[in-house]
Protein backbone atom coordinates (compact mmCIF):
# COMPACT_ATOMS: atom_id res chain seq x y z
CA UNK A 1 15.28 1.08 4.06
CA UNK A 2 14.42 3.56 7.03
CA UNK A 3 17.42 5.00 8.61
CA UNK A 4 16.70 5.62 12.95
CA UNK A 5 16.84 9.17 14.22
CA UNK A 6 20.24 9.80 15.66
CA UNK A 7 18.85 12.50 17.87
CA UNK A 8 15.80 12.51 19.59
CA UNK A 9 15.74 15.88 20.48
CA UNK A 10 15.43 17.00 16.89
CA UNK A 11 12.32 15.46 16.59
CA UNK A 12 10.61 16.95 19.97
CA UNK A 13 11.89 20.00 18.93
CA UNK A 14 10.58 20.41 15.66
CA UNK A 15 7.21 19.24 16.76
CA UNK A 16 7.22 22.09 19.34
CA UNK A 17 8.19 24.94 16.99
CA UNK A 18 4.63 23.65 15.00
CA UNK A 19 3.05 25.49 17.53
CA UNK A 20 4.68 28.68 17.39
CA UNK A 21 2.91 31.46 15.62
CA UNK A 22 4.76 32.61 12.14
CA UNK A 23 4.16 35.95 10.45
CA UNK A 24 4.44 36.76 7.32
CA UNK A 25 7.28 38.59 7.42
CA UNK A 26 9.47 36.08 9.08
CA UNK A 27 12.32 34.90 7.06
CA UNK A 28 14.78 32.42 7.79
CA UNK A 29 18.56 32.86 7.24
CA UNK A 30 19.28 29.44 5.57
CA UNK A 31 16.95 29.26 2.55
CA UNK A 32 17.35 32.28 0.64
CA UNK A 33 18.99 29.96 -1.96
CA UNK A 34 17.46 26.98 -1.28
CA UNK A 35 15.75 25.56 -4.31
CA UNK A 36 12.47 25.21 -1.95
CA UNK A 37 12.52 28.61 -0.52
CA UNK A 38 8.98 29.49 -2.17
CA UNK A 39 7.16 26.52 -0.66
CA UNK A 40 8.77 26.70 2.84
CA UNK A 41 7.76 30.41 2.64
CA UNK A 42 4.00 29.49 1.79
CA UNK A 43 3.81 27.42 4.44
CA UNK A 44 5.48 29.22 7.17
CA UNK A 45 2.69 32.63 5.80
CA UNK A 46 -0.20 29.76 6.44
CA UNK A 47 1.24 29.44 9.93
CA UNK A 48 1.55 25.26 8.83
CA UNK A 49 5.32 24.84 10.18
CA UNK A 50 7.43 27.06 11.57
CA UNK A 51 11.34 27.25 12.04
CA UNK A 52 13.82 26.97 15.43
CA UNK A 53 14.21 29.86 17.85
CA UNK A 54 17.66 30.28 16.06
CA UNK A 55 16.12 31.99 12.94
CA UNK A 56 17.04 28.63 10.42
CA UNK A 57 14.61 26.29 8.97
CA UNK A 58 17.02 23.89 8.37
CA UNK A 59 15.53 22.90 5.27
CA UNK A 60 17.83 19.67 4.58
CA UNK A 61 17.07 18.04 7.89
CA UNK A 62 15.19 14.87 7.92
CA UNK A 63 11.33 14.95 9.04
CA UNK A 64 9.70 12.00 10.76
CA UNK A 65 6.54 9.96 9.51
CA UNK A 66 4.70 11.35 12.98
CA UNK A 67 5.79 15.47 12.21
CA UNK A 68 4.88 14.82 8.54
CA UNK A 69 1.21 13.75 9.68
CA UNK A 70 0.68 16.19 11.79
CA UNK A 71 1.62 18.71 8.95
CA UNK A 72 -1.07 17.16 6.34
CA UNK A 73 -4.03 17.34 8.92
CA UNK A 74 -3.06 20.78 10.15
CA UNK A 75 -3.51 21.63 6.19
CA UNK A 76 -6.80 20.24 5.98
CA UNK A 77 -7.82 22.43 9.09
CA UNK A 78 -7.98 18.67 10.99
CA UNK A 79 -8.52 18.81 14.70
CA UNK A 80 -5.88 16.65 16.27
CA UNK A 81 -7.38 15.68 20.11
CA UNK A 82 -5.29 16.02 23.07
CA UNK A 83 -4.42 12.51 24.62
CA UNK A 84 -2.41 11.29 27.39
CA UNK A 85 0.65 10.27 25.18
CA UNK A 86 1.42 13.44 23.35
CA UNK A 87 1.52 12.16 19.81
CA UNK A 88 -1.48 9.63 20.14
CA UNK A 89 -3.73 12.78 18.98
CA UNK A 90 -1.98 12.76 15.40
CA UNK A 91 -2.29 8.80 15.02
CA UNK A 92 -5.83 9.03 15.77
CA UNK A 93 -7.10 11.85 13.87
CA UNK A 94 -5.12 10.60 11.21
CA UNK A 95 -6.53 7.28 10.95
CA UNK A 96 -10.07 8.93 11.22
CA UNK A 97 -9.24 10.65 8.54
CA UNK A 98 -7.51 7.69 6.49
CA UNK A 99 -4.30 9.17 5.51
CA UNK A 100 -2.76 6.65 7.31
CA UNK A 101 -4.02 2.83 8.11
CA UNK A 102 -3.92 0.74 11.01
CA UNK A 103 -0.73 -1.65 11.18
CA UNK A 104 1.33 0.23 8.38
CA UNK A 105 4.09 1.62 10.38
CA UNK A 106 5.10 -0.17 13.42
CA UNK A 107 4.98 1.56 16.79
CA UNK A 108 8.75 2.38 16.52
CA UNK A 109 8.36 3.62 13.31
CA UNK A 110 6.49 6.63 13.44
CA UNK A 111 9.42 8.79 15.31
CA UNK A 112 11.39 7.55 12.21
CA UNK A 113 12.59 9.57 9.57
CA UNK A 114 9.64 9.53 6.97
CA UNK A 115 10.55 8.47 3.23
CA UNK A 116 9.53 10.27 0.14
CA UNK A 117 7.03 7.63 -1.23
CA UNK A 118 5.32 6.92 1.85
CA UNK A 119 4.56 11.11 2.04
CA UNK A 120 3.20 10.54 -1.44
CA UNK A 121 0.96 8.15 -0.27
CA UNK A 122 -0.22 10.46 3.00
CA UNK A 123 -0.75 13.22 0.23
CA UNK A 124 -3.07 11.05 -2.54
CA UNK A 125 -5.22 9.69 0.21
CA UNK A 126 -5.54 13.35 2.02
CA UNK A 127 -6.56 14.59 -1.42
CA UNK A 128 -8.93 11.90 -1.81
CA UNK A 129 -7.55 10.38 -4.98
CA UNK A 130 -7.03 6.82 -5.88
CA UNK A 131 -3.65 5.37 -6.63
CA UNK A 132 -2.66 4.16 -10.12
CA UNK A 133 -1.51 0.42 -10.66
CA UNK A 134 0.85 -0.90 -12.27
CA UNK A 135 4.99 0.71 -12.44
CA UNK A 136 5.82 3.89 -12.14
CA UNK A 137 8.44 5.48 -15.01
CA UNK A 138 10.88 5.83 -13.21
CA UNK A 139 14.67 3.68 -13.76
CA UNK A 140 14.79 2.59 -10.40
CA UNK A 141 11.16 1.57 -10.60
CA UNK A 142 12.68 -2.14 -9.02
CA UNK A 143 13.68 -0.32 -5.84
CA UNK A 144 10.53 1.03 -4.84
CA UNK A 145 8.28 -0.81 -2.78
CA UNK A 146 5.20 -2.41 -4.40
CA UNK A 147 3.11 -0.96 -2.20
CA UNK A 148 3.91 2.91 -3.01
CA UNK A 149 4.16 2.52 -6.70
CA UNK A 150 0.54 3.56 -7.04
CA UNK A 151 0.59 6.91 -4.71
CA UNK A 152 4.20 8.02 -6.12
CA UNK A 153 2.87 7.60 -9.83
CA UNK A 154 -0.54 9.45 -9.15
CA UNK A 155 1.26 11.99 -6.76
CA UNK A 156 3.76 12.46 -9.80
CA UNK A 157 0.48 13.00 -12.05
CA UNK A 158 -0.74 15.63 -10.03
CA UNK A 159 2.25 17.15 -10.12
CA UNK A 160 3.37 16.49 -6.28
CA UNK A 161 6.12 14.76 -6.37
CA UNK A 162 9.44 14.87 -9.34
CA UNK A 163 12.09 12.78 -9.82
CA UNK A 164 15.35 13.71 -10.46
CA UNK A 165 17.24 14.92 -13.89
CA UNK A 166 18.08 11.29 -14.59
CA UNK A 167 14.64 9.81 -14.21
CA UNK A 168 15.28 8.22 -11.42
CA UNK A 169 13.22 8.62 -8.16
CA UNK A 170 15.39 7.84 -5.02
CA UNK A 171 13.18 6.96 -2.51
CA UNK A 172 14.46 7.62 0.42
CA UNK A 173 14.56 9.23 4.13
CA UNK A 174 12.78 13.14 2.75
CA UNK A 175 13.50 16.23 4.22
CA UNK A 176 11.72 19.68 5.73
CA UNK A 177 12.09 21.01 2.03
CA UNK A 178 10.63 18.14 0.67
CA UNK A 179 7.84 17.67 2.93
CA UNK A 180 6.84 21.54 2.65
CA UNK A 181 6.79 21.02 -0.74
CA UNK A 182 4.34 18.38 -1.24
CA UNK A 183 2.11 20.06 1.54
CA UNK A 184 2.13 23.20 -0.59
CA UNK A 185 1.43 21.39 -3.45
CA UNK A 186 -1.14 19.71 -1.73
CA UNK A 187 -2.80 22.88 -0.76
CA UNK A 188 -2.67 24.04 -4.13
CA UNK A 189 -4.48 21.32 -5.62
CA UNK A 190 -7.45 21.61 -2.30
CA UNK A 191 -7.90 24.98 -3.06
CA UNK A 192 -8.37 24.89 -7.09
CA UNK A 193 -10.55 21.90 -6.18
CA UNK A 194 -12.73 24.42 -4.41
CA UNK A 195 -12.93 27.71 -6.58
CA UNK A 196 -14.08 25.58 -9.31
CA UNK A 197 -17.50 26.28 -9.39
CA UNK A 198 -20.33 24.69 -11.05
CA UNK A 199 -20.82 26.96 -13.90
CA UNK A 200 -16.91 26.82 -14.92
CA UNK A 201 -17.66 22.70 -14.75
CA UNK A 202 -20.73 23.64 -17.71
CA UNK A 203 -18.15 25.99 -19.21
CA UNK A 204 -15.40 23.86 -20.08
CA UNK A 205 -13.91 23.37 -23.21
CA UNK A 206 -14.78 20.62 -25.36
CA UNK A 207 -10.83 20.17 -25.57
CA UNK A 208 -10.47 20.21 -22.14
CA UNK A 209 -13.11 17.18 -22.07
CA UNK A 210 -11.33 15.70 -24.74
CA UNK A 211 -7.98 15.73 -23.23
CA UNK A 212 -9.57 13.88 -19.76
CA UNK A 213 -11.65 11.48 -21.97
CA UNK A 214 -8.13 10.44 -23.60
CA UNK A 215 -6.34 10.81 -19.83
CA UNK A 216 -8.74 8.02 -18.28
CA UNK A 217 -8.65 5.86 -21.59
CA UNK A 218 -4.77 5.78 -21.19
CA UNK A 219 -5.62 4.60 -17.18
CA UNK A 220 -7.85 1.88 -18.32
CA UNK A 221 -5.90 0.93 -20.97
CA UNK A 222 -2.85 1.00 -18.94
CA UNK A 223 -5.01 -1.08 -16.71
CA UNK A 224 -7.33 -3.56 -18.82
CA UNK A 225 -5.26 -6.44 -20.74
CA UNK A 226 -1.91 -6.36 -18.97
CA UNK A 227 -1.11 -9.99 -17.52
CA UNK A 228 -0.12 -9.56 -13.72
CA UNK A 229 2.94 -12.13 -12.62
CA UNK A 230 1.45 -14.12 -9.05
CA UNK A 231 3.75 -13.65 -6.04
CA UNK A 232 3.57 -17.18 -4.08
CA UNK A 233 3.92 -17.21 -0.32
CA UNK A 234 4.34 -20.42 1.34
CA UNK A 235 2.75 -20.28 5.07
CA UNK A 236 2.76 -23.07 7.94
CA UNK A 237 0.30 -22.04 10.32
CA UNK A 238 -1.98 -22.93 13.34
CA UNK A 239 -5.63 -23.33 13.23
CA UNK A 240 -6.24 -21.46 16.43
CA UNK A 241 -7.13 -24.68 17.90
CA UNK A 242 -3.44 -25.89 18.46
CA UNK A 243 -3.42 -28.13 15.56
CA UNK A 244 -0.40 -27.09 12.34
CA UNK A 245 -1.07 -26.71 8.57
CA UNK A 246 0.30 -25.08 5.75
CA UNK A 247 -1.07 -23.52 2.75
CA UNK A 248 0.69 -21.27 -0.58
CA UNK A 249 -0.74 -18.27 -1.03
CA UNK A 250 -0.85 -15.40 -3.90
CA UNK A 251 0.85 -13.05 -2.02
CA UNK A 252 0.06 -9.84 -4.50
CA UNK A 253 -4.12 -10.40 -4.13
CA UNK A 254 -4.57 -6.96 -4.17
CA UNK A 255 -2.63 -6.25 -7.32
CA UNK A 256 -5.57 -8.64 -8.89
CA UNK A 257 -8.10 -7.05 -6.95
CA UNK A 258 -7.17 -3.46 -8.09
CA UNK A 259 -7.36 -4.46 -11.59
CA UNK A 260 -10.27 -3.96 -14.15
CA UNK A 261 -9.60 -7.65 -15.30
CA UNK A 262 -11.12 -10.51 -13.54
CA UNK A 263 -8.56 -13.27 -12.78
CA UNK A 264 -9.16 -17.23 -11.91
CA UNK A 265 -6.37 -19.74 -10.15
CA UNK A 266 -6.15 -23.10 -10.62
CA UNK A 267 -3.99 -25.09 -8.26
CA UNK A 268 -3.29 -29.43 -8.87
CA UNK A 269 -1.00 -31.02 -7.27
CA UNK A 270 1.09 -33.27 -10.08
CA UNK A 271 2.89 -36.18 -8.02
CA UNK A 272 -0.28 -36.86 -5.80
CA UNK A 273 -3.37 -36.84 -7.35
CA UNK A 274 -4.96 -38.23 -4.02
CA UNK A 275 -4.98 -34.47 -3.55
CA UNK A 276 -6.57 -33.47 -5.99
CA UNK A 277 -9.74 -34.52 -4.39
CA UNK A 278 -11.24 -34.86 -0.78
CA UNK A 279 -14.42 -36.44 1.26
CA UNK A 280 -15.24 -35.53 4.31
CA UNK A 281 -18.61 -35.49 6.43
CA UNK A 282 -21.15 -31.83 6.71
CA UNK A 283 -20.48 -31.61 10.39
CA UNK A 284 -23.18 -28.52 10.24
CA UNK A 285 -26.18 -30.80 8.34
CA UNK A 286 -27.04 -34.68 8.96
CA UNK A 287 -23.24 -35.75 8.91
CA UNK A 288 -23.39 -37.38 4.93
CA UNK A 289 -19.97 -37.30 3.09
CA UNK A 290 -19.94 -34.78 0.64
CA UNK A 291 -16.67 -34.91 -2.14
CA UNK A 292 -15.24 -32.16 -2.87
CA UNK A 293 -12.80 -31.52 -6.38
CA UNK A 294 -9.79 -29.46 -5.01
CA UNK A 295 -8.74 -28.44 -8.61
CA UNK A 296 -12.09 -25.81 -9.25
CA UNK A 297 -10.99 -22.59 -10.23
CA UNK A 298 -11.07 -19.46 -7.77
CA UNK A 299 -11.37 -16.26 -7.78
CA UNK A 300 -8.05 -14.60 -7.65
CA UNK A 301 -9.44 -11.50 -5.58
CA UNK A 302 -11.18 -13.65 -3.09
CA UNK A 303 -9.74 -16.93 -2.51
CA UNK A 304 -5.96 -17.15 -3.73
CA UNK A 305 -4.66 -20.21 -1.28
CA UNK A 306 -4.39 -23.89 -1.53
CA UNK A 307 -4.17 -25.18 1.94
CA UNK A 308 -2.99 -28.75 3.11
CA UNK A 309 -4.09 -31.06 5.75
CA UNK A 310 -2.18 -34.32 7.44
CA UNK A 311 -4.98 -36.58 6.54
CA UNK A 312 -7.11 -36.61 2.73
CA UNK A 313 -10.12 -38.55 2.73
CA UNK A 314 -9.88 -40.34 -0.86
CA UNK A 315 -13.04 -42.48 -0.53
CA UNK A 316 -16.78 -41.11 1.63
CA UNK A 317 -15.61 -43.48 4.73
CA UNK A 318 -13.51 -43.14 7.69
CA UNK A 319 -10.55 -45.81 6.55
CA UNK A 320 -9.83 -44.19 3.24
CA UNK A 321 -6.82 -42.20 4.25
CA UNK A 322 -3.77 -40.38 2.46
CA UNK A 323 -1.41 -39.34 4.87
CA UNK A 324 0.57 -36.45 4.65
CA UNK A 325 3.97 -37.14 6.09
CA UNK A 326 6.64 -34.51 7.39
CA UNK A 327 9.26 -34.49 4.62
CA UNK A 328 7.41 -35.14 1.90
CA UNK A 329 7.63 -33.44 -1.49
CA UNK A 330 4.29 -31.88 -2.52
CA UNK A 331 4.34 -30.52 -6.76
CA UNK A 332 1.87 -28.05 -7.48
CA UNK A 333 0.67 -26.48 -11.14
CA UNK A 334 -1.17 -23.35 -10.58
CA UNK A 335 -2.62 -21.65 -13.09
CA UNK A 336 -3.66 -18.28 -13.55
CA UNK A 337 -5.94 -16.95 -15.81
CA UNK A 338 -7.26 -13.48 -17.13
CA UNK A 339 -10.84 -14.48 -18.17
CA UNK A 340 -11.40 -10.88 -19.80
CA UNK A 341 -8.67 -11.19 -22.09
CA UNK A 342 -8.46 -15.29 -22.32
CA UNK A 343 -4.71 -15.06 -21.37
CA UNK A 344 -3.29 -17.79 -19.11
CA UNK A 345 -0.08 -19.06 -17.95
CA UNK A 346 1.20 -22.57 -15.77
CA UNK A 347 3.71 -21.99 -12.65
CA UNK A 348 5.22 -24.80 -11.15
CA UNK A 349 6.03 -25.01 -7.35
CA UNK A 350 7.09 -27.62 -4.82
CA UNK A 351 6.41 -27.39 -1.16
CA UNK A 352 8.48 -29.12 1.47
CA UNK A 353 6.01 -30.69 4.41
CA UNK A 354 6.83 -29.47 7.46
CA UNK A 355 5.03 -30.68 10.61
CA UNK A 356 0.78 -30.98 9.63
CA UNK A 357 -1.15 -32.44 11.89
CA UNK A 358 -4.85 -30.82 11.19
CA UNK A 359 -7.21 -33.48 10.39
CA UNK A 360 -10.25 -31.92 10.21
């Protein structure tokens, strides 16, 4: 969990010293023994970050998500624009540049501390590279969120990112040595990237080749053929047109949607089979009833909900009605299935109605 600044003033202050021009010779007097004294010392000769008029670095102070930003696109030689609001520059360029998305940190968030996974994720997408899937190796692989498995395990690939002696990974609030660190890394990587030239790419070693032909087997093996557990959401919603329904989704589509697998749901309701089916009239043709069989299989990347309405037409007229009633008990069997492999398991959940009054 993100921990709030305590002091503001840290935070404008560190942004300002960005600006201040480093030399090469300029040392600070807190990180002669600091285990990141090499990296902070790259960065400070590339004129990338900078210290505090005091002569420290401070090298164990926290960095926010907004200083840590601004520090990625400054090493790709990004432009950041000058806006009214002094840090809108940063969000913008950086969401040009699609290190960072639109709706993943709250407003309040970004003068937050940053944590270490979501700088691994800033880091894979400056580089370009895709995340993995699946868990990373870590032991406290259950305490890092789902959604920065994929950067921390490819940023620990590349060499990036470490865990610690125990093999566990900590995630955390990082610091200014961790965050120069994985920007000098980064820069590292950029720069072999572009001395490689075409003739060393005709040049390489058949091992070489040999070792990346196994390294991307292991990724699609690692990939291909592992079942992947649903995460159901149940939602009660509006329509937009003030009317209430609810619906259970598969909350982890994109887990199916990253995979190399292709994945079908099922969903049947057990205790009504009224449900099961519908009729209702094409409003957008000549107005005929048209049935339609509720229990078809779907595409798990596409269409992973099964949504419920007040009233069920069970016959093709306008008095055959199943009412769905506030209270009311609905079992569902939904089952998932990996079509490359044949694999499939049942999951049983029941959903309390809460008010439904969309008809239509």
């Amino acid at each position: 969990m993100r921990k709030l600044v305590k002091n503001m003033i840290i935070t404008v202050s560190v942004v300002g010293c960005m600006t201040f021009s480093v030399f090469a010779d300029i040392k600070f007097s807190d990180i002669d023994n600091h285990w990141a004294r090499k990296f902070i010392t790259d960065l400070t000769n590339r004129n990338i970050i900078a210290g505090y008029p005091d002569g420290t670095f401070k090298p164990d102070n926290d960095i926010t998500v907004l200083e840590f930003t601004a520090l990625a696109l400054k090493g790709k030689n990004i432009s950041i624009p000058k806006t009214d609001i002094w840090y809108q520059g940063i969000l913008d360029a950086a969401m040009t540049e699609g290190i960072i998305l639109e709706g993943e940190f709250k407003t309040d968030e970004y003068n937050e501390p940053i944590e270490r996974g979501e700088m691994a994720r800033i880091v894979v997408r400056a580089l370009k590279e895709n995340k993995l899937v699946w868990d990373t190796q870590f032991s406290d692989d259950s305490n890092i969120p789902s959604e920065l498995k994929g950067y921390i395990k490819k940023a620990n690939k590349l060499g990036i990112i470490n865990g610690y002696p125990d093999n566990t990974f900590r995630d955390g609030n990082a610091t200014r040595a961790e965050a120069s660190t994985m920007i000098s890394q980064m820069l590292n990587i950029m720069e072999n990237k572009e001395n490689k030239t075409v003739e060393e790419d005709k040049t390489e070693s058949s091992e070489q080749k040999t070792i990346e032909e196994q390294e991307k087997q292991e990724e699609k093996v690692e990939e291909k053929g592992r079942f992947i557990e649903p995460e159901f959401e149940i939602r009660y919603e509006e329509t937009g047109y003030g009317s209430n329904y609810f619906s259970i989704y598969i909350a982890n589509k994109e887990a199916y949607k990253a995979s190399r697998d292709v994945y079908k749901a099922r969903f049947v309701c057990t205790n009504y089979n009224e449900l099961n089916t519908i009729w209702g009239r094409d409003f957008y043709g000549d107005g005929h009833w048209i049935k339609q069989d509720r229990t078809y299989w779907k595409d798990v990347s596409k269409y992973a909900f099964w949504a419920l309405r007040k009233v069920h037409r069970t016959e093709p007229n306008d008095n055959s009605e199943f009412n769905i009633k506030e209270g009311m008990n609905i079992d569902l069997k939904i089952t998932i299935k990996n079509e490359t492999t044949g694999e499939q398991k049942d999951y049983y959940e029941t959903v309390v109605v809460k008010k439904v009054d969309w008809q239509y």
